[in-house]
Protein backbone atom coordinates (compact mmCIF):
# COMPACT_ATOMS: atom_id res chain seq x y z
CA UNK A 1 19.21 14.14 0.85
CA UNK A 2 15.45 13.95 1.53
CA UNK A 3 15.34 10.84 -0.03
CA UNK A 4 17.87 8.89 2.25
CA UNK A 5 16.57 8.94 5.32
CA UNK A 6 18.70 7.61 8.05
CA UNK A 7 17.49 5.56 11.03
CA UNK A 8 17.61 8.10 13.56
CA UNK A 9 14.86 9.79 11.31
CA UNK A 10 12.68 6.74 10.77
CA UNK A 11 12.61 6.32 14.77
CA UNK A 12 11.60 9.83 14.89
CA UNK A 13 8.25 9.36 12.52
CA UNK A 14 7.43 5.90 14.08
CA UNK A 15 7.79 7.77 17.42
CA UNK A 16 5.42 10.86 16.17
CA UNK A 17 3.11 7.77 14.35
CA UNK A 18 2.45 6.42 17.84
CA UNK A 19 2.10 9.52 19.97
CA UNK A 20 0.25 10.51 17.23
CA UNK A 21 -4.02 10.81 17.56
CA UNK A 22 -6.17 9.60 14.45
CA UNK A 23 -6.09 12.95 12.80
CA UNK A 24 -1.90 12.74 13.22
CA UNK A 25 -1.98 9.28 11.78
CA UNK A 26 -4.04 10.31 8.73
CA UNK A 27 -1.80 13.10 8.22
CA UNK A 28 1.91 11.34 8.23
CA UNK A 29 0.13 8.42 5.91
CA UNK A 30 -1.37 10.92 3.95
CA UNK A 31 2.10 12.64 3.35
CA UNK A 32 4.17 8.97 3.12
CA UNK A 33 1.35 7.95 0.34
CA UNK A 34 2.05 11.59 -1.30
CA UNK A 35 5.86 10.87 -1.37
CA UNK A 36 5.43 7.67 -2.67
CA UNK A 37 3.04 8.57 -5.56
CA UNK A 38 5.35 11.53 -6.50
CA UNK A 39 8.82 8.93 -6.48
CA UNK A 40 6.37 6.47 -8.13
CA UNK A 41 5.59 9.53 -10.95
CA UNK A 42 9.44 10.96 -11.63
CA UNK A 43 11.05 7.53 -12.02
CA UNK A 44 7.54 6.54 -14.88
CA UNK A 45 8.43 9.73 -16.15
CA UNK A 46 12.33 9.23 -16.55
CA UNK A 47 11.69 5.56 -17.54
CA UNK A 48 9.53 7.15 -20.90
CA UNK A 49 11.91 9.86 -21.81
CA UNK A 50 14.65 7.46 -21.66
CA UNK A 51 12.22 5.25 -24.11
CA UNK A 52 11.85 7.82 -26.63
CA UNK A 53 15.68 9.33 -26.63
CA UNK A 54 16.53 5.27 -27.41
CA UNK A 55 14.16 4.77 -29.61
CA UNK A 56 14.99 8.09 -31.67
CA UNK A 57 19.08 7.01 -31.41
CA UNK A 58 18.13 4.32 -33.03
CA UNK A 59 15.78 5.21 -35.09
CA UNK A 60 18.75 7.74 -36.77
CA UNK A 61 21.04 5.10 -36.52
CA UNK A 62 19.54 2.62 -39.15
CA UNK A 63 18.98 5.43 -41.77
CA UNK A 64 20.66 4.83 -44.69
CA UNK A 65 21.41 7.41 -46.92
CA UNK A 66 21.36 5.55 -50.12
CA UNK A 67 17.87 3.89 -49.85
CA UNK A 68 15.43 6.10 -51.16
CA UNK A 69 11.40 6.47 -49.43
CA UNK A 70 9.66 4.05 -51.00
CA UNK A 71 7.31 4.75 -54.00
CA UNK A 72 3.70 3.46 -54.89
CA UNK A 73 4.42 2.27 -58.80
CA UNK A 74 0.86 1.26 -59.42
CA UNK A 75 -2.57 0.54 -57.40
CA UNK A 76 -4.75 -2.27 -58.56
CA UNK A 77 -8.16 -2.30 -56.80
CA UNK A 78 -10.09 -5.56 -56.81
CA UNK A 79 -13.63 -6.50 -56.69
CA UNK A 80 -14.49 -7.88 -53.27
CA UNK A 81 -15.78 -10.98 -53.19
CA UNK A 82 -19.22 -11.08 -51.77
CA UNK A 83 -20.19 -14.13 -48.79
């Protein structure tokens, strides 16, 4: 997978990092900071679905059939007190 990289492969890109000329450099730290953001960006994302599917299981798990919503008997408004 992309995302194991074995040694071999990390010789490789510090090998093409040094060889490399300024515009090279830019370009493979460009790309690592790219990777980074988008591994940064799927596990934020996976980390807030997983949020909501746990907070919706238990939301529906403390529902309780036999207590009603609850009900506004009566409103009393009172003067405000002035300061």
């Amino acid at each position: 997978m992309a995302s194991e990289t074995p040694p071999q492969n990390l010789e490789n890109w510090a090998d093409r990092f040094e060889q490399s000329g300024w515009l090279g450099r830019a370009a493979l730290l460009g790309g690592g900071a790219v990777r980074v953001t988008a591994n940064l960006l799927d596990k934020a994302l996976d980390r807030a679905a997983k949020t909501v599917v746990d907070a919706e299981q238990a939301f529906r798990g403390e529902l309780d059939p036999n207590v009603s919503d609850a009900k506004i008997i009566e409103e009393i408004e009172e003067p405000r007190k002035r300061r």
